[in-house]
Every structure is written in structure tokens, then in C-alpha cells.
N, C-alpha and C. Protein backbone atom coordinates (compact mmCIF):
# COMPACT_ATOMS: atom_id res chain seq x y z
N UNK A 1 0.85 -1.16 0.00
CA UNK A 1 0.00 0.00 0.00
C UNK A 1 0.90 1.23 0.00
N UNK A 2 0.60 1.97 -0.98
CA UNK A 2 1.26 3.45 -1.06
C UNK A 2 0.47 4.57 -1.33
N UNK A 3 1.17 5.75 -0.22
CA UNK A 3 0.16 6.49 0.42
C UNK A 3 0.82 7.88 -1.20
N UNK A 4 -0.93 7.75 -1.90
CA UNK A 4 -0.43 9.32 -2.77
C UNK A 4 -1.42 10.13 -2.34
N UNK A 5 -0.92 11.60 -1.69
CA UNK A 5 -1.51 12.55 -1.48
C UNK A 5 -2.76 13.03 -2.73
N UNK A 6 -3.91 13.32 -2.22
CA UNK A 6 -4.75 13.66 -3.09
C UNK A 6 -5.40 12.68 -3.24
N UNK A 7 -5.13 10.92 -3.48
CA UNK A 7 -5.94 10.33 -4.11
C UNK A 7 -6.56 9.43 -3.02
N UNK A 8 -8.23 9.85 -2.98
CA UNK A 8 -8.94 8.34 -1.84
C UNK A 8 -8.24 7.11 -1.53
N UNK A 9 -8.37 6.76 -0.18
CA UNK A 9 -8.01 5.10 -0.40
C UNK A 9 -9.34 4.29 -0.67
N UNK A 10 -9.19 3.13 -1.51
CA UNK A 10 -10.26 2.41 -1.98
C UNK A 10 -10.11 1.43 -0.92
N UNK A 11 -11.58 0.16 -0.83
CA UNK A 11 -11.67 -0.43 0.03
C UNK A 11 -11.00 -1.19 0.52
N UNK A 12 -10.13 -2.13 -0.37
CA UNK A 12 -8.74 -2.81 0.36
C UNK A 12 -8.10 -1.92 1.22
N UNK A 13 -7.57 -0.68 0.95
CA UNK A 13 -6.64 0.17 1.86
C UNK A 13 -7.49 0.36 2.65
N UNK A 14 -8.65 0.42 2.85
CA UNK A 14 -9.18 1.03 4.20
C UNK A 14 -9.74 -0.09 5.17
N UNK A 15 -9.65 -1.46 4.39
CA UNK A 15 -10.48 -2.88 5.41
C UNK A 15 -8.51 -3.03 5.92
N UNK A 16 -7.47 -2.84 5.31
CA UNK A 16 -6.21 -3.04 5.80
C UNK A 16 -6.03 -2.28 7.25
N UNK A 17 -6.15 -0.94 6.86
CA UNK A 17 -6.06 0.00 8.06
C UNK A 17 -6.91 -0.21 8.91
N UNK A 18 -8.06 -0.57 9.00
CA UNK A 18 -9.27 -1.20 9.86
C UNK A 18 -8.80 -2.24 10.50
N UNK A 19 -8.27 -3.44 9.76
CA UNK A 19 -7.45 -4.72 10.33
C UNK A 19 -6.35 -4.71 11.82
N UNK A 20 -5.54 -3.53 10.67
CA UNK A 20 -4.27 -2.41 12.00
C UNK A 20 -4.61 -2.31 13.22
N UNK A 21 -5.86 -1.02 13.10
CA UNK A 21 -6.21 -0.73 13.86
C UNK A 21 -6.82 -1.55 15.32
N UNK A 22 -7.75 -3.04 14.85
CA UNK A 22 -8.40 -3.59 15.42
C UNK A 22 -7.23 -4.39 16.29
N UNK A 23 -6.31 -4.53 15.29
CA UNK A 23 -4.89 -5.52 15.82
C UNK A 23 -4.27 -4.64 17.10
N UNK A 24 -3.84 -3.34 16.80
CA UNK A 24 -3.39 -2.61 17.47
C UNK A 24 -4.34 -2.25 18.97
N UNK A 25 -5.60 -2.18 18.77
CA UNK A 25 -5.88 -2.39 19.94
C UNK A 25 -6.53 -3.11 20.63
N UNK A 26 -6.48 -4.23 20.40
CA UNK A 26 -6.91 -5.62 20.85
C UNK A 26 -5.13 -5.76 21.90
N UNK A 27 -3.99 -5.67 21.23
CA UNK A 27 -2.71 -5.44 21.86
C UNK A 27 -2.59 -4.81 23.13
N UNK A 28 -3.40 -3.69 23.05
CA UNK A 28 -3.15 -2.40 23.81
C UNK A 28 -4.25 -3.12 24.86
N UNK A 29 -5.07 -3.35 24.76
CA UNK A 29 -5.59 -4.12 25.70
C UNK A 29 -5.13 -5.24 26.40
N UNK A 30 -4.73 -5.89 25.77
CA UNK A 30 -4.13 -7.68 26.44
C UNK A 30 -2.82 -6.78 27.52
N UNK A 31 -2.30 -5.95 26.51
CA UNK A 31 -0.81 -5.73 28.09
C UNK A 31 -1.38 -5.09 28.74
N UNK A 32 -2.53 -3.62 28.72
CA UNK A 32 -3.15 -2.95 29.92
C UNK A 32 -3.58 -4.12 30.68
N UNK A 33 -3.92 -4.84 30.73
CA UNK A 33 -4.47 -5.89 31.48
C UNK A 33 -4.13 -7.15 32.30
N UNK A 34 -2.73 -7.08 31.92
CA UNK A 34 -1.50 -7.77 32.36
C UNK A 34 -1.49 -7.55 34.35
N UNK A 35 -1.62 -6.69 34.57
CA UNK A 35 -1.39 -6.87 35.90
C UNK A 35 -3.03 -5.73 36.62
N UNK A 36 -4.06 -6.18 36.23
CA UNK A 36 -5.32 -5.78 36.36
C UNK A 36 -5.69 -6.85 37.78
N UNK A 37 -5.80 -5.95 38.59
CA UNK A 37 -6.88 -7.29 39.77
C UNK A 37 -7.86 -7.70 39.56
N UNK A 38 -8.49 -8.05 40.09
CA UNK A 38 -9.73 -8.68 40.19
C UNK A 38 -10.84 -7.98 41.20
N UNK A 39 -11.72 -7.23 40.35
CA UNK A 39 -12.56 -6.61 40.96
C UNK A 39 -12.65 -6.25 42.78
N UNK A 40 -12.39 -7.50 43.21
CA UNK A 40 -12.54 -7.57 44.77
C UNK A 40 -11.42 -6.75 45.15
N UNK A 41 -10.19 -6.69 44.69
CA UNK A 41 -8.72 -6.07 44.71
C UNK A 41 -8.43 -4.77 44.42
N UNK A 42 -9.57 -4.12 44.16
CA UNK A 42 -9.65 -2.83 43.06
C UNK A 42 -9.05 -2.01 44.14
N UNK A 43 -7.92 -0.39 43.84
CA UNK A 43 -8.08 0.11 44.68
C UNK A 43 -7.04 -0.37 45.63
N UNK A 44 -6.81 -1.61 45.93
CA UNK A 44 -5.57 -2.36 47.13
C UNK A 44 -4.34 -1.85 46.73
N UNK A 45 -3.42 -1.44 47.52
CA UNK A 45 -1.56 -1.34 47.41
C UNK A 45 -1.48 -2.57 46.59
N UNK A 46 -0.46 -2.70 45.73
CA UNK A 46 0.33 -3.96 45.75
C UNK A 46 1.88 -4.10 46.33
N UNK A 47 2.63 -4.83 46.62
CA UNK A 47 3.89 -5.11 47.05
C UNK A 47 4.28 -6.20 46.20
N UNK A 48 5.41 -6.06 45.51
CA UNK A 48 5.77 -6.60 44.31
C UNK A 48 7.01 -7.54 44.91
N UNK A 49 7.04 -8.58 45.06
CA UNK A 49 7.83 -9.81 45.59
C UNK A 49 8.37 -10.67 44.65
N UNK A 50 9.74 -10.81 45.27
CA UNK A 50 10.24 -11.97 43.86
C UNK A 50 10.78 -13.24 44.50
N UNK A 51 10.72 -14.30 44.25
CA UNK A 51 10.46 -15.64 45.08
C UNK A 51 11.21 -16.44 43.55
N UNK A 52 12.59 -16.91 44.02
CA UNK A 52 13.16 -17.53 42.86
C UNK A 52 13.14 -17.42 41.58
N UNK A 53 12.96 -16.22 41.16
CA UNK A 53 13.47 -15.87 39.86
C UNK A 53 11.40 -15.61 39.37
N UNK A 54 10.88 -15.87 40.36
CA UNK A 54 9.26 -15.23 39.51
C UNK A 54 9.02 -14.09 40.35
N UNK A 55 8.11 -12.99 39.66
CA UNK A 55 8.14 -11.75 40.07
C UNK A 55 6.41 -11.78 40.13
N UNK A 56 5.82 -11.31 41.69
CA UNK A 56 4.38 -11.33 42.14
C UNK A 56 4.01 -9.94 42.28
N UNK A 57 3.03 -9.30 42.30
CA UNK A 57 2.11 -8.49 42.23
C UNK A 57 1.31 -9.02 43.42
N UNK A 58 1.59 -8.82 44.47
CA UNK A 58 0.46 -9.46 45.65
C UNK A 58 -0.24 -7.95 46.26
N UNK A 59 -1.68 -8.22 46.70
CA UNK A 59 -1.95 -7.81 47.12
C UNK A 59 -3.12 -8.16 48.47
N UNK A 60 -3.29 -7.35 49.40
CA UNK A 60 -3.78 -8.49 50.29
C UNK A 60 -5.25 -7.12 51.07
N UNK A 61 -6.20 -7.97 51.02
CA UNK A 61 -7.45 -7.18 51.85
C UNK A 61 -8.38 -8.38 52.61
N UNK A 62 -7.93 -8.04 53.63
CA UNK A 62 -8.64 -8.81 55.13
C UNK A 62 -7.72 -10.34 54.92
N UNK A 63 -8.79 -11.19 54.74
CA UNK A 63 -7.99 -12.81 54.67
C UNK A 63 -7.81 -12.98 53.72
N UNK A 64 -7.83 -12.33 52.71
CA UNK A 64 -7.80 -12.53 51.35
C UNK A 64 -6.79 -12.08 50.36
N UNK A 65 -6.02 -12.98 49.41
CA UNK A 65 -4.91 -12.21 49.24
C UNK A 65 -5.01 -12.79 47.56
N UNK A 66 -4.11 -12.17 46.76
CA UNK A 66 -3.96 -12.52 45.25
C UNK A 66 -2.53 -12.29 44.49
N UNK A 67 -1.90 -13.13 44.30
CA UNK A 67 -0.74 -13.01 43.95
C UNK A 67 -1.06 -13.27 42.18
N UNK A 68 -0.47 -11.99 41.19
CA UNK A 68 -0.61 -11.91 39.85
C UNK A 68 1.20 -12.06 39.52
N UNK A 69 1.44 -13.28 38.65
CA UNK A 69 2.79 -13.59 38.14
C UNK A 69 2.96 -12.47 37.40
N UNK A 70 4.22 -11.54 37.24
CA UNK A 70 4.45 -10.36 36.15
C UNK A 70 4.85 -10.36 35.40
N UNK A 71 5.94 -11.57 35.57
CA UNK A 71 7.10 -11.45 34.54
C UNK A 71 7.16 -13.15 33.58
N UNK A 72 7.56 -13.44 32.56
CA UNK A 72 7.55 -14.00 31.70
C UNK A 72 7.96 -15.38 31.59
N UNK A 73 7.70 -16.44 31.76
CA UNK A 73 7.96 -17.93 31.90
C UNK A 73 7.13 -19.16 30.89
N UNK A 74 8.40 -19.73 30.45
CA UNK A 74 7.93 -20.35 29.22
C UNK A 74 7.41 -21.69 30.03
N UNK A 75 6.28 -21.65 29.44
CA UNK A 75 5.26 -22.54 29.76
C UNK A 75 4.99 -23.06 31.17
N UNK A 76 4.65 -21.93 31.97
CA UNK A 76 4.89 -22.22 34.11
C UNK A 76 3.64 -23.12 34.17
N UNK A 77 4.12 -23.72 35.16
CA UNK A 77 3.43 -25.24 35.39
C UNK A 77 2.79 -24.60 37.01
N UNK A 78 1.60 -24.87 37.09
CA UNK A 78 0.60 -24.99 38.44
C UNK A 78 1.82 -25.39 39.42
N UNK A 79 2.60 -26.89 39.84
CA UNK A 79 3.29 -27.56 40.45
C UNK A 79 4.33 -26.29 41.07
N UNK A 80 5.04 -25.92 40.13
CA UNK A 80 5.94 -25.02 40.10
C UNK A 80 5.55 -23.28 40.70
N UNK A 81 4.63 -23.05 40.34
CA UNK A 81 4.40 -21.66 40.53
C UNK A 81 3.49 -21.25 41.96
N UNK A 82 2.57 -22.70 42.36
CA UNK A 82 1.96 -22.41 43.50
C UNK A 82 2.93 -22.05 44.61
N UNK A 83 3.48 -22.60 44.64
CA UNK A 83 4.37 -22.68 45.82
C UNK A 83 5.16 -21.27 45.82
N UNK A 84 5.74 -21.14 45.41
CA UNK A 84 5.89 -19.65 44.94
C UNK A 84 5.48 -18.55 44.97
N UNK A 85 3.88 -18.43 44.88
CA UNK A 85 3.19 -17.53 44.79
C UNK A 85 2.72 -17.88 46.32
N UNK A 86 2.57 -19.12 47.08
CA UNK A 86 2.31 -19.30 48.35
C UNK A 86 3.22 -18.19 49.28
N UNK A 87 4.73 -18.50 48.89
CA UNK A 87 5.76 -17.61 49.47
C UNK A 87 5.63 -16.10 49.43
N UNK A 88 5.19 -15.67 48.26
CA UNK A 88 4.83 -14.97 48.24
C UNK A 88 4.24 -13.53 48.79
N UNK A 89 3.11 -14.42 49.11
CA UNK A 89 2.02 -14.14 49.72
C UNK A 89 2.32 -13.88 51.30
N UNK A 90 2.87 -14.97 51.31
CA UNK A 90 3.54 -14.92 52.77
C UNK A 90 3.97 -14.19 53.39
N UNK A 91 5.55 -13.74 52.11
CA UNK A 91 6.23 -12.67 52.54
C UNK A 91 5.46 -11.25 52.42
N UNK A 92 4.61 -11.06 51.86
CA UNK A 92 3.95 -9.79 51.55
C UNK A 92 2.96 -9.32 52.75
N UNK A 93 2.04 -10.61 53.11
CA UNK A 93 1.32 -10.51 54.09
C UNK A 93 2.04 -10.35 55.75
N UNK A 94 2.92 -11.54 55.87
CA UNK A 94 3.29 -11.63 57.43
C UNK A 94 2.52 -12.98 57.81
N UNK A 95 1.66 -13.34 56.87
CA UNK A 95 0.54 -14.43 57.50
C UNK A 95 0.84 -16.06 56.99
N UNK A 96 0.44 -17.18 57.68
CA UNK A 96 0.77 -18.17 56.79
C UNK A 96 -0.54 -18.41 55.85
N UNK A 97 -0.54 -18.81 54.12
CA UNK A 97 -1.61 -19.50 53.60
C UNK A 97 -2.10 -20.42 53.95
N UNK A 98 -3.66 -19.97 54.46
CA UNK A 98 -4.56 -21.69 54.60
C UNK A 98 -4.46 -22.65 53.46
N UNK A 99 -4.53 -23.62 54.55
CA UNK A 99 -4.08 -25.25 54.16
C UNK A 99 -5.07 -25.35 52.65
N UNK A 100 -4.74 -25.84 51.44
CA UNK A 100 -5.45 -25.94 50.49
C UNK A 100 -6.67 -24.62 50.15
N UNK A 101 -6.36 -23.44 50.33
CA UNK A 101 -7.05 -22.63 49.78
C UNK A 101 -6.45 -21.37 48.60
N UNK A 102 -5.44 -21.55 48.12
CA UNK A 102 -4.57 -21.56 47.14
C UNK A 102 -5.48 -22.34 45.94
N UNK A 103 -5.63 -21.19 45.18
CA UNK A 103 -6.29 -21.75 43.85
C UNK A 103 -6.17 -20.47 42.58
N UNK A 104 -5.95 -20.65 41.68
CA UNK A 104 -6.03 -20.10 40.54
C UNK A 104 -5.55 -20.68 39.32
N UNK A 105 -4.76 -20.17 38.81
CA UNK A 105 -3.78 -20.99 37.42
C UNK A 105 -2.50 -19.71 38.02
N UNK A 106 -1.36 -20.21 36.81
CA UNK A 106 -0.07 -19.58 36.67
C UNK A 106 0.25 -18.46 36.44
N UNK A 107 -0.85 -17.66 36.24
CA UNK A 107 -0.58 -16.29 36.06
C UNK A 107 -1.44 -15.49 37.31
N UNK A 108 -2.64 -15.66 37.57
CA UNK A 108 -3.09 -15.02 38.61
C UNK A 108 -3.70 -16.29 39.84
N UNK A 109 -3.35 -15.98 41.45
CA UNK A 109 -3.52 -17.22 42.27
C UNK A 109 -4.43 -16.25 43.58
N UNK A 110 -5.05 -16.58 43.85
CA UNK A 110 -5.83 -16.48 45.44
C UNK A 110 -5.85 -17.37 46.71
N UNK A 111 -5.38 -16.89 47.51
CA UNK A 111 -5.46 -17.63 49.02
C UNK A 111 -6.24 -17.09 50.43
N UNK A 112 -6.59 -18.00 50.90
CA UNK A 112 -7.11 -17.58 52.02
C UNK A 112 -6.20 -17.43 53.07
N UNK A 113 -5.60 -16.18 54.28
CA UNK A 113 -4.72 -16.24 55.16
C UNK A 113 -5.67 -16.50 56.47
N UNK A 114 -3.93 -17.55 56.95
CA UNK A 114 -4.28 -17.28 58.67
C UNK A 114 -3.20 -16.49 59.13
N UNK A 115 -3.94 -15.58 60.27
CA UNK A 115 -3.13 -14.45 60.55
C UNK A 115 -2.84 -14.62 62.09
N UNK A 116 -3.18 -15.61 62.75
CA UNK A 116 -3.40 -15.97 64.02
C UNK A 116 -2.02 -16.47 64.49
């Protein structure tokens, strides 16, 4: 496509630039959204923790806490990352995670604390 001053673009050039556009911000969305909480979280500090080479986004309100992975890992496995994001949490809060209440996937995780 080549841009000549003066002359309309016809419909290929303009369903192309339409394409761009839709591409471009469909993009702009997926990374704004990259480290977005979860409604319940809205508004919370975060404290940004790094626990063996993964980098957390935790944030914590009442017993409730959410650790969002930030940084980039080829293909992170549940096994691998809970535990991690358990520490996490840990270190961010002061509190230990209740027993099996750790649940999410590899990029964003929720736990219930005991603070007792």
C-alpha cells in the first residue's frame, strides 16, 4: 500500500487500516491488562515480591490475598508456581496461607490467610 496525497483510499486500503487498527488495539488491551486485579482487589496497594526468579504483584485485603505472576515464563506449570506464589504471599502478608485454599492458574492465584 502506497500512500499518494490527493488520491482516496479504496476499500482494500481502508479494510487493511481497519485490520491495524483492530490488531493494534486488541494489543493495547491484552498488556493494559496484564497486571489488572480482580474486581474484589480494586483500589488495594500492591507489594511486588520476587520468590526464585518469579516476580508477584500481591496484594492483600482482610484474609484474602492474590498473587498476579508479572514477569515472563515459558510454559509455568501450576506444580511449580503455587508454591511460589504461596511464598509470596507470605512474605507480603506476614501471615501463613490456609491449608489448600490456594487456587487459581499460573498467572493469577488467590489464598485464604491465617493471621493468628
Amino acid at each position: 500500500m502506497v500512500f499518494v496525497p490527493g488520491k482516496r483510499a479504496g476499500r482494500a486500503d481502508r479494510r487493511t487500516m481497519y485490520k491495524a487498527i483492530a490488531i493494534s488495539s486488541l494489543c493495547v488491551a491484552v498488556l493494559a491488562s496484564c497486571d489488572s486485579p480482580h474486581p474484589a482487589f480494586a483500589g488495594v496497594a500492591k507489594k511486588t515480591i520476587t520468590v526464585q526468579g518469579s516476580v508477584f504483584h500481591v496484594r492483600i485485603k482482610g484474609d484474602q490475598a492474590e498473587a498476579i505472576r508479572t514477569n515472563f515464563e515459558r510454559i509455568p506449570k501450576i506444580g511449580e508456581t503455587f508454591p511460589k506464589a504461596a511464598a509470596a504471599i507470605e512474605q507480603a502478608s506476614g501471615c501463613r496461607v490456609r491449608p489448600n485454599s490456594l487456587t487459581g492458574d499460573p498467572a493469577r492465584m488467590t489464598a485464604l490467610l491465617d493471621c493468628n
